[in-house]
N, C-alpha and C. Protein backbone atom coordinates (compact mmCIF):
# COMPACT_ATOMS: atom_id res chain seq x y z
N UNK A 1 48.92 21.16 -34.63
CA UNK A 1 47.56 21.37 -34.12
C UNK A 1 47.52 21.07 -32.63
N UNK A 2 47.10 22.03 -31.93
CA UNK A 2 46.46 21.73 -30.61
C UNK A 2 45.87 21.35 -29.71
N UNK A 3 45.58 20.52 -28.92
CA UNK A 3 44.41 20.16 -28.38
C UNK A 3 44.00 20.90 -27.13
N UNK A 4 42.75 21.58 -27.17
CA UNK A 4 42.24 22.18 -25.94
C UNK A 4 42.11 21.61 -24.88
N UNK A 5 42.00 22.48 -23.54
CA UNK A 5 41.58 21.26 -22.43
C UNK A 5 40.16 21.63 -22.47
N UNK A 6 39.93 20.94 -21.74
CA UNK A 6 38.28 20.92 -21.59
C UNK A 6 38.05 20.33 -20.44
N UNK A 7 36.99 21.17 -19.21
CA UNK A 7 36.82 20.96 -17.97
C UNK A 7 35.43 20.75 -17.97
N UNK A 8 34.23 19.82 -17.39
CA UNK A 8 33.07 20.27 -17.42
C UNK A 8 32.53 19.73 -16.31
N UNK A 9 31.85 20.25 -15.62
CA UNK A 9 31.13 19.83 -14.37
C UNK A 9 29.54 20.51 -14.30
N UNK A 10 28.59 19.39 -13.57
CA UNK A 10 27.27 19.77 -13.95
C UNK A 10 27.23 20.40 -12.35
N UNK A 11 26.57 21.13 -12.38
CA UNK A 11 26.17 22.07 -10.79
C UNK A 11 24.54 22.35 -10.87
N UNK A 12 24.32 21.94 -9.79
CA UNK A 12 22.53 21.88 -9.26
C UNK A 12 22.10 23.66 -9.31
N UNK A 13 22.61 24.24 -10.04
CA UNK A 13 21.65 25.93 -9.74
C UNK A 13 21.27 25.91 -11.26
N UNK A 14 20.62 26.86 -12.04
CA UNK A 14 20.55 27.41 -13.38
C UNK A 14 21.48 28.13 -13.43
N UNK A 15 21.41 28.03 -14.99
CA UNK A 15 23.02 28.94 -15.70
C UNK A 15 22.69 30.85 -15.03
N UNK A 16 21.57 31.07 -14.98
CA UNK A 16 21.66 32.25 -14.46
C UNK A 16 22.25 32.45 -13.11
N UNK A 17 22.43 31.93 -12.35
CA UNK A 17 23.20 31.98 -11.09
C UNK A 17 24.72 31.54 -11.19
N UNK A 18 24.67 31.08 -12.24
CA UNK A 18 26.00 30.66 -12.58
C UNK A 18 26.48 32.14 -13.30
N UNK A 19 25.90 32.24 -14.13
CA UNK A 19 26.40 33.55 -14.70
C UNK A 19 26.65 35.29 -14.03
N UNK A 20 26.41 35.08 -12.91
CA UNK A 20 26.13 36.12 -12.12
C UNK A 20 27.68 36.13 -10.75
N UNK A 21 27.52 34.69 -10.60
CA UNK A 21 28.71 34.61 -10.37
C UNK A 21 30.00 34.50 -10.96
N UNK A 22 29.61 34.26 -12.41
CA UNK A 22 31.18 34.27 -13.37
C UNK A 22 31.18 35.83 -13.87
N UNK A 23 30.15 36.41 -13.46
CA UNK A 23 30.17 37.76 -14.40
C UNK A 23 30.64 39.44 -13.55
N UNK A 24 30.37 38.82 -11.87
CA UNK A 24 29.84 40.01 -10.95
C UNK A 24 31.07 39.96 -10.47
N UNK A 25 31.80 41.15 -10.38
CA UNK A 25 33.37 40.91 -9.88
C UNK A 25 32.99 40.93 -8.34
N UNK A 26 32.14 41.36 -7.69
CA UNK A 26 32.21 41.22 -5.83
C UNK A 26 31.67 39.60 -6.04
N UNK A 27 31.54 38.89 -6.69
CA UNK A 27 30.81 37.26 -6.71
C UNK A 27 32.13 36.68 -6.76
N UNK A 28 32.91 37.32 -8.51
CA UNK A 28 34.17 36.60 -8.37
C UNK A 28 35.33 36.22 -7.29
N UNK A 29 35.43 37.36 -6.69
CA UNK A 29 36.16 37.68 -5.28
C UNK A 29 36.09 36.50 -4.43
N UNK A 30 35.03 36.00 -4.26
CA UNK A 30 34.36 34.95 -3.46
C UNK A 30 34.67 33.44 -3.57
N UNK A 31 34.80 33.17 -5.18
CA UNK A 31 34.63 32.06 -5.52
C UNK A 31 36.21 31.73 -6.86
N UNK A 32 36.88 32.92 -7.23
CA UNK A 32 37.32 33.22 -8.64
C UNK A 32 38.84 33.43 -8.11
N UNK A 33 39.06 34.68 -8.55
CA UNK A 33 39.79 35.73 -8.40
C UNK A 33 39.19 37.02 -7.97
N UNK A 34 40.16 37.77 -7.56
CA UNK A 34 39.74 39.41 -7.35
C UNK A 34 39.93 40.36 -8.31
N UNK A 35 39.23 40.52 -9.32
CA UNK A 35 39.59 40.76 -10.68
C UNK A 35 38.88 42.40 -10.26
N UNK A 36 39.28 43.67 -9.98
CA UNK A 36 38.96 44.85 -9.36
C UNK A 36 38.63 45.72 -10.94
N UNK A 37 39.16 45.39 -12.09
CA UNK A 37 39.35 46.00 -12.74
C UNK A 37 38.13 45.33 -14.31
N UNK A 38 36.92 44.23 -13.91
CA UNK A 38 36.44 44.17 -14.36
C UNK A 38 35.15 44.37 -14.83
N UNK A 39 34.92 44.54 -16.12
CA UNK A 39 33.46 44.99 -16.59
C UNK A 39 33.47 44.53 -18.20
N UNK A 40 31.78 43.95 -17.68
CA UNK A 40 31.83 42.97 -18.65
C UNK A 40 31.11 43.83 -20.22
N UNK A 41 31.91 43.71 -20.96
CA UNK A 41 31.80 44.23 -22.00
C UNK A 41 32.70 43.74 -22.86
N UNK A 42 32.20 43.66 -24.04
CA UNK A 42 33.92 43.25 -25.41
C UNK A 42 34.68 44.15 -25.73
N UNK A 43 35.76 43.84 -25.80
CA UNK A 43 36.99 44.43 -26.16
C UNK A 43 37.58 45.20 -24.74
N UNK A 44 36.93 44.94 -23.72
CA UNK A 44 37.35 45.28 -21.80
C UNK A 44 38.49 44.30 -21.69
N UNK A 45 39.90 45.29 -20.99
CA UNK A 45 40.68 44.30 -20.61
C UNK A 45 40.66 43.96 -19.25
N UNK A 46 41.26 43.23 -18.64
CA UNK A 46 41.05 43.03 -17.08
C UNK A 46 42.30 42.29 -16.63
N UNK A 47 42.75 42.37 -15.46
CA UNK A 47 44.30 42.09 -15.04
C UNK A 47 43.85 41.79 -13.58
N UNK A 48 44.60 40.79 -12.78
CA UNK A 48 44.22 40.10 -11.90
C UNK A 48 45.70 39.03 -11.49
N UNK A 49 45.86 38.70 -10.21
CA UNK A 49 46.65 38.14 -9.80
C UNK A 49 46.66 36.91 -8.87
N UNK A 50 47.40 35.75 -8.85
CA UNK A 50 46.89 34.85 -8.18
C UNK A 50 46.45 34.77 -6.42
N UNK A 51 45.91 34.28 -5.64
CA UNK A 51 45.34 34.71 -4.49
C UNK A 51 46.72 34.38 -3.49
N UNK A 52 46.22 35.04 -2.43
CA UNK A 52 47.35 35.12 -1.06
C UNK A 52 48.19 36.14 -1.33
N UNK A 53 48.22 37.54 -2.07
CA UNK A 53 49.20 38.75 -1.64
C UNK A 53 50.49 38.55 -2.06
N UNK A 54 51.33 37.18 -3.27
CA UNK A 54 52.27 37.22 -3.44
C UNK A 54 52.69 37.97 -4.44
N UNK A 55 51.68 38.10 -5.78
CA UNK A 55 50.99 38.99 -6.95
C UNK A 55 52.76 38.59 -8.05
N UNK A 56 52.54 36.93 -8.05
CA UNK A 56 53.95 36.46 -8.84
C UNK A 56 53.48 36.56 -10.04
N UNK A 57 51.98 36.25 -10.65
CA UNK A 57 52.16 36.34 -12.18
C UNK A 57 50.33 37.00 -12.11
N UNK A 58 51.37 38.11 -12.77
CA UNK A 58 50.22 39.00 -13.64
C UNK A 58 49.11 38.38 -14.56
N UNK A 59 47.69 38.25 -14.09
CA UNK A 59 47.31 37.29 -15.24
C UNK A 59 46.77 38.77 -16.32
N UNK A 60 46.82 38.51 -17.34
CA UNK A 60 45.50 39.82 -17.64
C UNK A 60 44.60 38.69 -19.04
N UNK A 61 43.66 39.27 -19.06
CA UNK A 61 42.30 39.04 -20.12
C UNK A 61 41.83 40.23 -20.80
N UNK A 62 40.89 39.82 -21.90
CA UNK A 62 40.27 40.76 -22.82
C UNK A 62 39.03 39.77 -23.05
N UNK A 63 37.50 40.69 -22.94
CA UNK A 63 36.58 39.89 -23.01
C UNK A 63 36.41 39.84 -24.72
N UNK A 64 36.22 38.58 -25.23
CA UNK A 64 35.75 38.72 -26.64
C UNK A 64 34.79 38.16 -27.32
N UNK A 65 33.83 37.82 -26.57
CA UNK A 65 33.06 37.41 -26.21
C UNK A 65 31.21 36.97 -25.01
N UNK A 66 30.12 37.85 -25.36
CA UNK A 66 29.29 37.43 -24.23
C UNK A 66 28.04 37.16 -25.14
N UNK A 67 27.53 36.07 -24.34
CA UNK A 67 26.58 35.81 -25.11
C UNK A 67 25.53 35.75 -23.22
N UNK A 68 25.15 36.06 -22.59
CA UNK A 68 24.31 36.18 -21.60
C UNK A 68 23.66 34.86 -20.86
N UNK A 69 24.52 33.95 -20.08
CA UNK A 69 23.36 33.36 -19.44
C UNK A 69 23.85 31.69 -20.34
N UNK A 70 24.99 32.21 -21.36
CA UNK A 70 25.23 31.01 -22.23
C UNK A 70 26.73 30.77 -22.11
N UNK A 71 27.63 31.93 -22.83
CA UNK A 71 28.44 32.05 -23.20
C UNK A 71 29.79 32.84 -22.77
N UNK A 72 30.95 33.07 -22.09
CA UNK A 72 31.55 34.04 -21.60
C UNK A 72 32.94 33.37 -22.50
N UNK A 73 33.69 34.74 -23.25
CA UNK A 73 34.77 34.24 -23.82
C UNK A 73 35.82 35.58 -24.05
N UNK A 74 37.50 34.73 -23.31
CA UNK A 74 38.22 35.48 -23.27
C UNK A 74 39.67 35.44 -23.22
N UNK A 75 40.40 36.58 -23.41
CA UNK A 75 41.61 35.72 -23.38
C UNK A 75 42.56 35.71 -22.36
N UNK A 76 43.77 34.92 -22.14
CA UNK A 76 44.26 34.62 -20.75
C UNK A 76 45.33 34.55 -21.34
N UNK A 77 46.51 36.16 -20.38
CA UNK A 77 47.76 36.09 -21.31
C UNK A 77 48.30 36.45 -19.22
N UNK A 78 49.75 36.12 -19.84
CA UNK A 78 50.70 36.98 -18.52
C UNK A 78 51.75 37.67 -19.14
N UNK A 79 51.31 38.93 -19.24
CA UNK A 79 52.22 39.94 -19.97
C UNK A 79 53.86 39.89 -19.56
N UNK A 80 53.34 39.75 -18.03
CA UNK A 80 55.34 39.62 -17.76
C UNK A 80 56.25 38.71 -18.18
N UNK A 81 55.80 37.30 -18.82
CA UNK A 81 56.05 36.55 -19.04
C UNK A 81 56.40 36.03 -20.78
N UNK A 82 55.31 36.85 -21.41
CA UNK A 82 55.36 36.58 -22.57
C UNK A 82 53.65 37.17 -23.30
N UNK A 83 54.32 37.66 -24.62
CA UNK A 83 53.47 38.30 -25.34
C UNK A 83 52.27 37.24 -26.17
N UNK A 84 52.41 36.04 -25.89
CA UNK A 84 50.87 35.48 -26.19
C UNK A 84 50.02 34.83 -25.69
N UNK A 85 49.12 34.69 -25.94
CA UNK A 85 48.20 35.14 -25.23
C UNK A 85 46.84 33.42 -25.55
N UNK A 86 46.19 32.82 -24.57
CA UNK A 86 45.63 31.32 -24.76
C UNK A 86 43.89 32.28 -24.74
N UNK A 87 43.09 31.16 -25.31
CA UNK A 87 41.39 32.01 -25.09
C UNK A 87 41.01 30.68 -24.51
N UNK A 88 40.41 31.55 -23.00
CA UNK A 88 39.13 30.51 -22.18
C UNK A 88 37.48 30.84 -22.57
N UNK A 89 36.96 30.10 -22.55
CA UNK A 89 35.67 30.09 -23.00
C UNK A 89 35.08 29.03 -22.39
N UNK A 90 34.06 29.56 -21.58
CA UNK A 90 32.98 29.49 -20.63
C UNK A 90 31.58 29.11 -21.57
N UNK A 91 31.30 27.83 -21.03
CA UNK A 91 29.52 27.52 -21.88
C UNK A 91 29.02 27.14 -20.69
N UNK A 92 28.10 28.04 -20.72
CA UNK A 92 26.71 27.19 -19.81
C UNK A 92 25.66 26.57 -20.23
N UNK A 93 25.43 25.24 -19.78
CA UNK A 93 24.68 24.48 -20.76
C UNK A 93 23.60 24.05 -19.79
N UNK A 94 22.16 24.65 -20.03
CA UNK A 94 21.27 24.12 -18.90
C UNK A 94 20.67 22.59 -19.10
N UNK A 95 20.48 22.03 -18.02
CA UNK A 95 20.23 20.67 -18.31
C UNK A 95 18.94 20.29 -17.13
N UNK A 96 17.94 20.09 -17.26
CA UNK A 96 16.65 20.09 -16.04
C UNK A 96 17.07 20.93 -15.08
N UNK A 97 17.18 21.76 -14.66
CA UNK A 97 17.64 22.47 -13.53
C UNK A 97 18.68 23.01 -13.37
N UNK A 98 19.31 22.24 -13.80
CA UNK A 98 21.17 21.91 -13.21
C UNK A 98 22.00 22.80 -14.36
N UNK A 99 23.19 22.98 -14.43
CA UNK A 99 23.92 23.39 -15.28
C UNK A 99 25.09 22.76 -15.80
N UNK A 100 25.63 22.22 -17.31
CA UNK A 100 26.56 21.76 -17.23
C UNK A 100 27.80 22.95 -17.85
N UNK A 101 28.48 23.07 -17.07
CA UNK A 101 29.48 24.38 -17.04
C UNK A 101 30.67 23.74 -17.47
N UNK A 102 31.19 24.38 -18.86
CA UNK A 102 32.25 23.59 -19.58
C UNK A 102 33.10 24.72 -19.83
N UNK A 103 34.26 24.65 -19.52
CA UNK A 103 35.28 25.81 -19.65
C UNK A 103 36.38 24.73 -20.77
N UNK A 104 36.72 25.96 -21.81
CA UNK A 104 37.96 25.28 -22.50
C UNK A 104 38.68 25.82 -22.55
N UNK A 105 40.26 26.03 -22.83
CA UNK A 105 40.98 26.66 -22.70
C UNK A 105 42.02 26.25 -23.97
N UNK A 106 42.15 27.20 -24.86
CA UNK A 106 42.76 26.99 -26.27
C UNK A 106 44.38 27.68 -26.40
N UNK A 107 45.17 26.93 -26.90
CA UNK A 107 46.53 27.63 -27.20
C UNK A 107 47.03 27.43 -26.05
N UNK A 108 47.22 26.65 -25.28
CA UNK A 108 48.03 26.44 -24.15
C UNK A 108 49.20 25.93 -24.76
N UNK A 109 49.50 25.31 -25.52
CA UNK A 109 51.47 25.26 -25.91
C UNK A 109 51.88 26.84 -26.33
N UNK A 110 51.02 27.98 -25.77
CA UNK A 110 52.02 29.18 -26.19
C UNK A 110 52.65 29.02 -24.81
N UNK A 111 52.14 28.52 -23.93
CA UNK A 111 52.94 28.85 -22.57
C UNK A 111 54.14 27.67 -22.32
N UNK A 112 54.05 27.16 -23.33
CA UNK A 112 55.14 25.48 -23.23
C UNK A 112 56.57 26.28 -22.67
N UNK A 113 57.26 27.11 -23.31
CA UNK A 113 58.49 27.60 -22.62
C UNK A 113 58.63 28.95 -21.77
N UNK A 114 57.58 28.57 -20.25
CA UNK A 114 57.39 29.46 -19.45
C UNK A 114 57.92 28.60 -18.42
N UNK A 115 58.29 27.48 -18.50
CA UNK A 115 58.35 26.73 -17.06
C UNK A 115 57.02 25.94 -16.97
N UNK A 116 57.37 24.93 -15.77
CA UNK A 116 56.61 24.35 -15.23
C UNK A 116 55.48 25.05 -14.46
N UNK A 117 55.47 25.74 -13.96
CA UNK A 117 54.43 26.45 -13.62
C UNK A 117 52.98 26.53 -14.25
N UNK A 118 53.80 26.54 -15.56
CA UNK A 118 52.46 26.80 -16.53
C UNK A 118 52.45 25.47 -17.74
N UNK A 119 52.54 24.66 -17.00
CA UNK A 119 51.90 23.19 -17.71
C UNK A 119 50.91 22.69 -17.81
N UNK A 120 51.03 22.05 -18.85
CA UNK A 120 49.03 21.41 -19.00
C UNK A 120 48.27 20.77 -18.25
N UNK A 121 49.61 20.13 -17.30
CA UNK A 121 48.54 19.72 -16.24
C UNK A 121 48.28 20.69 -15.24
N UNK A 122 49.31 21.29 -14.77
CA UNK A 122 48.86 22.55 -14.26
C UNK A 122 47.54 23.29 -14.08
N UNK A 123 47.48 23.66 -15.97
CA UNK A 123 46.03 24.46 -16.14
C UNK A 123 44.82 23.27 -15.92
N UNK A 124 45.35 21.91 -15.97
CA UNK A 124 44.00 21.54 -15.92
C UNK A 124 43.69 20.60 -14.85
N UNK A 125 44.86 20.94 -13.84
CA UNK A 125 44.05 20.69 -12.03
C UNK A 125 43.79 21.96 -11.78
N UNK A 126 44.20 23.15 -12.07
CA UNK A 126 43.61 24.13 -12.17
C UNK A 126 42.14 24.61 -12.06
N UNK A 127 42.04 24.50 -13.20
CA UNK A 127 40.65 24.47 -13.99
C UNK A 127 39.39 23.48 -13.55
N UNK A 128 40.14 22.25 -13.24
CA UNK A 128 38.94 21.10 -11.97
C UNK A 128 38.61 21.51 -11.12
N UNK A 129 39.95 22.24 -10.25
CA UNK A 129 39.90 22.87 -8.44
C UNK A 129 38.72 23.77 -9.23
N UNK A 130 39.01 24.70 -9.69
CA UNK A 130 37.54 25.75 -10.08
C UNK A 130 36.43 25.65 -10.16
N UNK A 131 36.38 24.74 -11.00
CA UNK A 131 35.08 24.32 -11.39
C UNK A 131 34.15 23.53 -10.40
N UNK A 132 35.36 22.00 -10.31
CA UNK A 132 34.65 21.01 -9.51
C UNK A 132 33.90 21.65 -7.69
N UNK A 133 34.99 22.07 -7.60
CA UNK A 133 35.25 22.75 -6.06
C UNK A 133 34.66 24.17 -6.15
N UNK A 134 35.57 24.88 -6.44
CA UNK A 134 35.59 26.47 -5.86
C UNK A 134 33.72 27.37 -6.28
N UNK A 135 33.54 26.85 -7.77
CA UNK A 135 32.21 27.38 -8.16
C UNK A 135 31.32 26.77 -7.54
N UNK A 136 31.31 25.51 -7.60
CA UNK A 136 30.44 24.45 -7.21
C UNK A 136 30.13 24.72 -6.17
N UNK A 137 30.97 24.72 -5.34
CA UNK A 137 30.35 25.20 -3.44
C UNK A 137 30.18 26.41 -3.41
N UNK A 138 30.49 27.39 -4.19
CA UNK A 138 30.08 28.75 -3.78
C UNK A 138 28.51 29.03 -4.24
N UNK A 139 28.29 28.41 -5.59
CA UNK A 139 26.71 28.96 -5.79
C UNK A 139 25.69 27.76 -5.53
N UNK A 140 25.74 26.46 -5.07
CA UNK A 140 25.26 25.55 -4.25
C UNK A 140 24.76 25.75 -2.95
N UNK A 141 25.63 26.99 -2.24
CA UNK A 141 25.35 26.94 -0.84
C UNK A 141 24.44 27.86 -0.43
């Protein structure tokens, strides 16, 4: 059995501004990735690469999941690397104003014999830088 990670940070906007930026690929660009090839719909795949032009690991996703304003859920594979595939899932949880934005990320020991690269702690300074930082100051400001 597995244990998920789990990231959560509360941010001063409503989940609708939150969601607009997890959802709008010219928002993502900004704050995310440059995901060119997304649209939000289920069963949409989407492929995307890490930032700075080196384009070392292919990420791709499949949305399987939307619940609007609440919920965004999907999966996070690197095809070049290996055929399986972990599911992130996005909750927005409104709280007086504020939002508490909890990302989890499930099946991460499929990536256990990819290298270090793709370690748990990895995904989950990862997943802090994102959240804590990268979202946080982008729809705050």
């Amino acid at each position: 059995m597995s244990t998920p990670i789990t990231v959560q940070h509360k941010i001063n906007v409503p989940a609708e501004k939150i969601w607009k930026a997890l959802t709008d690929k010219n928002e993502m660009k900004s704050w995310y990735f440059d995901i060119q090839d997304f649209v939000l719909e289920i069963g949409k795949e989407f492929n995307f690469y890490e930032p700075g032009g080196e384009n070392k690991y292919h990420h791709q996703g499949e949305i399987l999941e939307i619940m609007p304003n609440q919920k965004l859920k999907h999966t996070w594979s690197y095809p070049d690397f290996s055929a399986l595939k972990t599911i992130v899932t996005w909750d927005l949880l409104p709280e007086d104003g504020q939002t508490l934005v909890k990302v989890t990320h499930e099946g991460i020991e499929n990536f256990k014999d990819l290298g270090e690269g793709f370690s748990r702690e990895n995904f989950t300074e990862g997943w802090k830088t994102i959240l804590g930082q990268s979202l946080k100051e982008y729809v705050e400001k």
